[in-house]
Protein backbone atom coordinates (compact mmCIF):
# COMPACT_ATOMS: atom_id res chain seq x y z
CA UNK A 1 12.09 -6.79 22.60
CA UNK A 2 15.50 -4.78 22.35
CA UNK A 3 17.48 -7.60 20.67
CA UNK A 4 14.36 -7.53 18.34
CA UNK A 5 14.03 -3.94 17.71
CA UNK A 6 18.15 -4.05 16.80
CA UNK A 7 17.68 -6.68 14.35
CA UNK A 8 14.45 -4.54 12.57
CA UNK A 9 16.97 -1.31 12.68
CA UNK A 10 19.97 -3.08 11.26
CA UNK A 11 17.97 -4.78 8.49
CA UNK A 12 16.26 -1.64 7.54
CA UNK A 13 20.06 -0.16 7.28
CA UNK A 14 19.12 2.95 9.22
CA UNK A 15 20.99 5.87 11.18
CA UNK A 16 18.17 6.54 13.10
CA UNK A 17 16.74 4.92 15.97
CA UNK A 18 13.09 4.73 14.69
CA UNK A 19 12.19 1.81 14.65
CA UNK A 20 9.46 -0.30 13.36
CA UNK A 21 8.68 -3.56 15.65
CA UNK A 22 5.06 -4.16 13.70
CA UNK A 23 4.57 -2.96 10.36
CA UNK A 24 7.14 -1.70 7.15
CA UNK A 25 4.98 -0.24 4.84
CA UNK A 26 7.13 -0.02 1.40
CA UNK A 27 5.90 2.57 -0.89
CA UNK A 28 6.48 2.42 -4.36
CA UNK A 29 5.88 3.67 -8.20
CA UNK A 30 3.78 1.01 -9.58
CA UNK A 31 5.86 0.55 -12.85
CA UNK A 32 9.63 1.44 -11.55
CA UNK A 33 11.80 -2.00 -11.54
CA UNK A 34 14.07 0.01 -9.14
CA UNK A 35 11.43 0.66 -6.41
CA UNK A 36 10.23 -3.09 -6.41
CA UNK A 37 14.26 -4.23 -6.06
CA UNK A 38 14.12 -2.05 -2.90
CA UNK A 39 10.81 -3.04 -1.49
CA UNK A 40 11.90 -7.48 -2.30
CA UNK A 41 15.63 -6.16 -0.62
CA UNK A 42 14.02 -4.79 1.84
CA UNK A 43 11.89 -7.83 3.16
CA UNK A 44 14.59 -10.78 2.40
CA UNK A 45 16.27 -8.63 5.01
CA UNK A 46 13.60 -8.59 7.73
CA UNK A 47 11.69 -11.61 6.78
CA UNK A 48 8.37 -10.77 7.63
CA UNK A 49 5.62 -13.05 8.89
CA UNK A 50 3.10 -11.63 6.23
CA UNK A 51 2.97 -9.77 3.31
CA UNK A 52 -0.14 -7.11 2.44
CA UNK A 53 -0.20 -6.69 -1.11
CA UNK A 54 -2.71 -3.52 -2.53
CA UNK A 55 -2.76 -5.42 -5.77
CA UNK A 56 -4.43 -8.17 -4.69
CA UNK A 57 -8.18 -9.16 -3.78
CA UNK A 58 -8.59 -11.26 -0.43
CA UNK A 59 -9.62 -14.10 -2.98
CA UNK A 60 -6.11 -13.57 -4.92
CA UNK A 61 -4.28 -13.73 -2.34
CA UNK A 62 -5.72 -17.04 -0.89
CA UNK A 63 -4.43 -18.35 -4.27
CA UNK A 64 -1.39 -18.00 -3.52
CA UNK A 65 -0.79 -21.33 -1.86
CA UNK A 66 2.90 -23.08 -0.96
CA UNK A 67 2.78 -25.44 -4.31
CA UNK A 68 2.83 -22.29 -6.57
CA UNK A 69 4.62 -19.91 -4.62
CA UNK A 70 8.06 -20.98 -5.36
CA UNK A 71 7.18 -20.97 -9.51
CA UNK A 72 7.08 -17.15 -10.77
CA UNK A 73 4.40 -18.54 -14.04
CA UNK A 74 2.48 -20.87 -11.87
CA UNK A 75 2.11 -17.70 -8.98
CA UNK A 76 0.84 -15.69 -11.97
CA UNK A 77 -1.78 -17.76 -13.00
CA UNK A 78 -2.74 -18.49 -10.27
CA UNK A 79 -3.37 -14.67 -9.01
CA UNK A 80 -4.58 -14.23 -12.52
CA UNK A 81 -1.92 -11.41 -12.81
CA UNK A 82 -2.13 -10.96 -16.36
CA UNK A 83 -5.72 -9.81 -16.48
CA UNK A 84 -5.55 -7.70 -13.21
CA UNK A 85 -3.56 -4.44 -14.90
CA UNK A 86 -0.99 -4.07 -12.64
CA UNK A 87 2.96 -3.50 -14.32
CA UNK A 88 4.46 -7.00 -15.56
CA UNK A 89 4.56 -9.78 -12.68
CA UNK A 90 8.48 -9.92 -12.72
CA UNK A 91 8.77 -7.11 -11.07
CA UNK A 92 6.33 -8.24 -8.21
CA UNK A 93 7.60 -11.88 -7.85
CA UNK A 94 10.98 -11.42 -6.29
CA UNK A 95 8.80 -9.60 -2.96
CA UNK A 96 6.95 -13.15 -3.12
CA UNK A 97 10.11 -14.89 -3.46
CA UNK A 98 11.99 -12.98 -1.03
CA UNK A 99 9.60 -14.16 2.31
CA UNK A 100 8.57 -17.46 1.39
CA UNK A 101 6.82 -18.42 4.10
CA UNK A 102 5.54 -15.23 4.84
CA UNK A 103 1.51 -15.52 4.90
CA UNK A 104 0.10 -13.13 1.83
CA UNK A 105 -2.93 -11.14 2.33
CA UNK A 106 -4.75 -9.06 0.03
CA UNK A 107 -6.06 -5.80 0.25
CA UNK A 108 -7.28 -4.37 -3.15
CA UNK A 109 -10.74 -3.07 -3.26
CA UNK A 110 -12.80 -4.69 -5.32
CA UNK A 111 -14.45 -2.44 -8.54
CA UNK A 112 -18.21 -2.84 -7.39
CA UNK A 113 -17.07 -1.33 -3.53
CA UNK A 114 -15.72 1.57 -5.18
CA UNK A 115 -18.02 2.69 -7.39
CA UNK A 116 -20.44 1.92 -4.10
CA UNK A 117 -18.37 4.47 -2.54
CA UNK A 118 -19.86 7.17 -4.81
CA UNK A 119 -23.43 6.53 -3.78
CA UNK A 120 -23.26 5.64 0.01
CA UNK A 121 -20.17 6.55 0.82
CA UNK A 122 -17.00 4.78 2.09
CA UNK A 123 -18.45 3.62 5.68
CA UNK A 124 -21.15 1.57 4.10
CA UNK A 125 -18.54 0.11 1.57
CA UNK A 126 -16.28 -0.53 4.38
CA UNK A 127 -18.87 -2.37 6.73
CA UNK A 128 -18.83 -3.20 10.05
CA UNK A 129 -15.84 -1.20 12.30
CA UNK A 130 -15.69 2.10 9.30
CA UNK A 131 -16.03 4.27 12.66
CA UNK A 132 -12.49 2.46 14.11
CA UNK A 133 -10.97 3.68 11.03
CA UNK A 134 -12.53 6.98 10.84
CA UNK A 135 -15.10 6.24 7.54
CA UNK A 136 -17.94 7.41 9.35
CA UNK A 137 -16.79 11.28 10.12
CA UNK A 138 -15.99 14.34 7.18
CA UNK A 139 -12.37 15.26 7.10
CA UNK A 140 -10.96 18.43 7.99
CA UNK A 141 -11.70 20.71 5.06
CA UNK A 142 -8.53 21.84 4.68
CA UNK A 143 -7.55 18.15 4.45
CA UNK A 144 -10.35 17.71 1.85
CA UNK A 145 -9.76 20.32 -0.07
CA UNK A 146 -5.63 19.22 -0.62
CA UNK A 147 -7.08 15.47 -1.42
CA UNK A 148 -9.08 16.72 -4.07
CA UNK A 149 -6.50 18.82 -5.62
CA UNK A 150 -4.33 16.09 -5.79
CA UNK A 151 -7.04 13.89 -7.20
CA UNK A 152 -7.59 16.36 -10.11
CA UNK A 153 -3.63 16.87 -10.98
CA UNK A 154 -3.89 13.06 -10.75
CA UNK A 155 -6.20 13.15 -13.31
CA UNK A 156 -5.01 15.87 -15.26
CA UNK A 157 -7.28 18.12 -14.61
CA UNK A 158 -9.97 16.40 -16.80
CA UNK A 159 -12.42 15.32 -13.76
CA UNK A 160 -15.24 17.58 -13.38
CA UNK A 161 -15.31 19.24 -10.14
CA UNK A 162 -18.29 16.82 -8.77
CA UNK A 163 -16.35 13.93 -9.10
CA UNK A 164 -13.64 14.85 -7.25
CA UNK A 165 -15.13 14.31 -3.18
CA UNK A 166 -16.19 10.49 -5.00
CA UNK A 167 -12.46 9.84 -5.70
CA UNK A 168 -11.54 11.28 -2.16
CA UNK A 169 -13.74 9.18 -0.54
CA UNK A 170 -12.55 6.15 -2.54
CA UNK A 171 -8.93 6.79 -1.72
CA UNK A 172 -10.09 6.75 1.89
CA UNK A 173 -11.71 3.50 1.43
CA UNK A 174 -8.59 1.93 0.26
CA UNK A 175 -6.54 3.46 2.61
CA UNK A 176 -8.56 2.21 4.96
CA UNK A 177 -8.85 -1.63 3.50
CA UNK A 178 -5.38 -1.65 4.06
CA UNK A 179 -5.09 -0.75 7.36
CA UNK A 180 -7.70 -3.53 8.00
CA UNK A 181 -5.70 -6.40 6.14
CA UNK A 182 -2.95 -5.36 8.21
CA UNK A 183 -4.01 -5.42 11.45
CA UNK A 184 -5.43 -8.83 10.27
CA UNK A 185 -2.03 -10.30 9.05
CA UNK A 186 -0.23 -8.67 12.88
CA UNK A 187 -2.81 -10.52 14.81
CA UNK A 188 -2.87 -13.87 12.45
CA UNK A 189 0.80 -14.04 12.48
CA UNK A 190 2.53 -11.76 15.50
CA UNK A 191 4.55 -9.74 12.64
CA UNK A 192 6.17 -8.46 12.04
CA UNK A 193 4.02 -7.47 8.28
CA UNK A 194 5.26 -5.97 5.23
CA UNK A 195 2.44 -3.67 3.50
CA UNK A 196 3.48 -3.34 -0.59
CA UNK A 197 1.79 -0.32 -1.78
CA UNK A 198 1.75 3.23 -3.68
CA UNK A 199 3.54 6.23 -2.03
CA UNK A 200 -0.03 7.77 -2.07
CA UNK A 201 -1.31 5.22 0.62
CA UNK A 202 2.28 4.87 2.02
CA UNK A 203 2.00 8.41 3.33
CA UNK A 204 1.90 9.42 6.90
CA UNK A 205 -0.30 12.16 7.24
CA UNK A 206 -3.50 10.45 5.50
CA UNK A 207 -2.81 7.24 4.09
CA UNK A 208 -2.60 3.83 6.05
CA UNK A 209 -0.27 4.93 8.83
CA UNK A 210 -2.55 7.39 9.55
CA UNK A 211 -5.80 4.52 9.29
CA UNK A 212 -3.24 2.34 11.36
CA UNK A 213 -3.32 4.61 14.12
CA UNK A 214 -6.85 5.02 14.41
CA UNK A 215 -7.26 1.47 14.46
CA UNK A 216 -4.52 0.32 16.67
CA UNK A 217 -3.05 3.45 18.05
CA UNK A 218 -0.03 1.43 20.11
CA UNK A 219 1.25 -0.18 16.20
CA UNK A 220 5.02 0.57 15.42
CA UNK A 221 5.18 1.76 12.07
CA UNK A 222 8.16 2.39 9.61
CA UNK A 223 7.37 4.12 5.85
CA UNK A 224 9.42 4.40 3.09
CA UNK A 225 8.57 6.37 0.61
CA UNK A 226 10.64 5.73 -3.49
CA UNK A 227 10.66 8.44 -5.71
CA UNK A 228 12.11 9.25 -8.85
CA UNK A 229 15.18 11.36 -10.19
CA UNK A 230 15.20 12.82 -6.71
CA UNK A 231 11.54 14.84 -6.96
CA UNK A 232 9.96 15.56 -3.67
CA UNK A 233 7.90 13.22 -1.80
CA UNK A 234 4.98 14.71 0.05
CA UNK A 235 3.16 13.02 2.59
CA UNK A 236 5.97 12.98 5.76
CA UNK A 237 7.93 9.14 5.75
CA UNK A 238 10.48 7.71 8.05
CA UNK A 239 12.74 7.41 5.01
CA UNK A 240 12.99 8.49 1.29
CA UNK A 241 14.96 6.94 -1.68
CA UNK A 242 15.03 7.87 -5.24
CA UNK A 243 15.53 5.76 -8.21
CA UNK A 244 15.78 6.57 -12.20
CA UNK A 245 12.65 7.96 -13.62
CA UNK A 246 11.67 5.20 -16.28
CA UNK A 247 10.34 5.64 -20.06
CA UNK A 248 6.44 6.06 -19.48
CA UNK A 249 3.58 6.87 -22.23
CA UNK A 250 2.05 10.25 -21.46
CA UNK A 251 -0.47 9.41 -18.18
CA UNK A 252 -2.58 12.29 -19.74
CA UNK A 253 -2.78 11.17 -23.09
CA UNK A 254 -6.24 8.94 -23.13
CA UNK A 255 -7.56 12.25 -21.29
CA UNK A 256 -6.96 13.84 -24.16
């Protein structure tokens, strides 16, 4: 377990000794080439036993079988990347590339759970074991109250007010997914598991390390968290890099 844990800590290039023995959960900006270098850097290093992907469905990520993993346009099609609006595959292929043989789960939640979410809330969407992961109880309402503040600024501010406990409760749902895929992939495989995902789930403090912990409180867990032209990163992670903000349209612009 110590050789182990010294290999994890000198692959991760770290000056601390936290160290994460289970899961690496590599945050991200979806459309920043820089962040996905890091994250595929980051797991040729520690060659994880499975990768969980938030861009892809369960069903995608059975897709992704040995005969097409190796091809970047085969892998593609096959995931059916093109129609699935995430940023251009060649930034996600070289995490594929860089663990091989590393199993690839799926965690994305598909559209019709989400807008379930809305009417039932994210327990039912979640099925059986939402209380292990906390789906079943309200949060704290200071804790609700920051979510959906965030949701609105994420939305610039064009969500009416009613909306906004739907989109918290989604977020928790996917946060939550996660989490589940992940303690799948540890148990299927021993780990340790790469998670490839958005700062916003990366975070400690509610996203999946915190759904993690509720539903396998004994996991070692290491976050990064990528930013951009050195802006703050809120959320509390084990470490926090920053790369060059790229050329973006205006997010607010088809709020407009």
């Amino acid at each position: 377990m110590i050789i182990r844990a010294l290999a994890l800590w000198m692959s991760f290039g770290l000056t601390s000794p936290a160290l994460a023995q289970d899961v690496m959960i590599l945050g991200e900006v979806h459309d920043n080439p820089a962040h996905h270098a890091e994250q595929a850097a980051r797991v040729a290093q520690v060659q994880p036993k499975a990768l969980v992907f938030e861009m892809l469905t369960a069903e995608q990520a059975a897709r992704a079988t040995p005969d097409v993993r190796g091809d970047k346009d085969a892998l593609e099609a096959a995931l059916g990347w093109a129609e699935s609006g995430w940023p251009d595959f060649s930034m996600y292929y070289p995490i594929f590339a860089a663990a091989p043989d590393a199993a690839i789960y799926g965690a994305q939640v598909p559209r019709e759970a989400a807008r379930a979410v809305l009417s039932d809330g994210p327990a039912a969407s979640f099925g059986e074991e939402a209380s292990r992961y906390g789906l079943d109880r309200d949060l704290p309402p200071e804790e609700q109250a920051a979510r959906e503040t965030l949701q609105k600024e994420a939305h610039c501010n064009a969500l009416p007010p009613e909306m906004l406990p739907g989109m918290v409760a989604i977020q928790r749902l996917r946060d939550a997914v996660l989490a589940r895929a992940t303690i799948e992939a540890l148990e299927a495989t021993g780990g340790p598991v790469a998670v490839i995902t958005g700062n916003g789930h990366a975070r400690r403090d509610w996203g999946v390390p915190a759904y993690l912990t509720m539903g396998a409180p004994d996991l070692d867990i290491w976050v990064l968290g990528q930013t951009e032209d050195a802006r703050p990163l809120d959320g509390g992670f084990d470490l926090v890099t920053s790369a060059p903000a790229v050329a973006r349209p205006d997010p607010c612009a088809a709020f407009k």
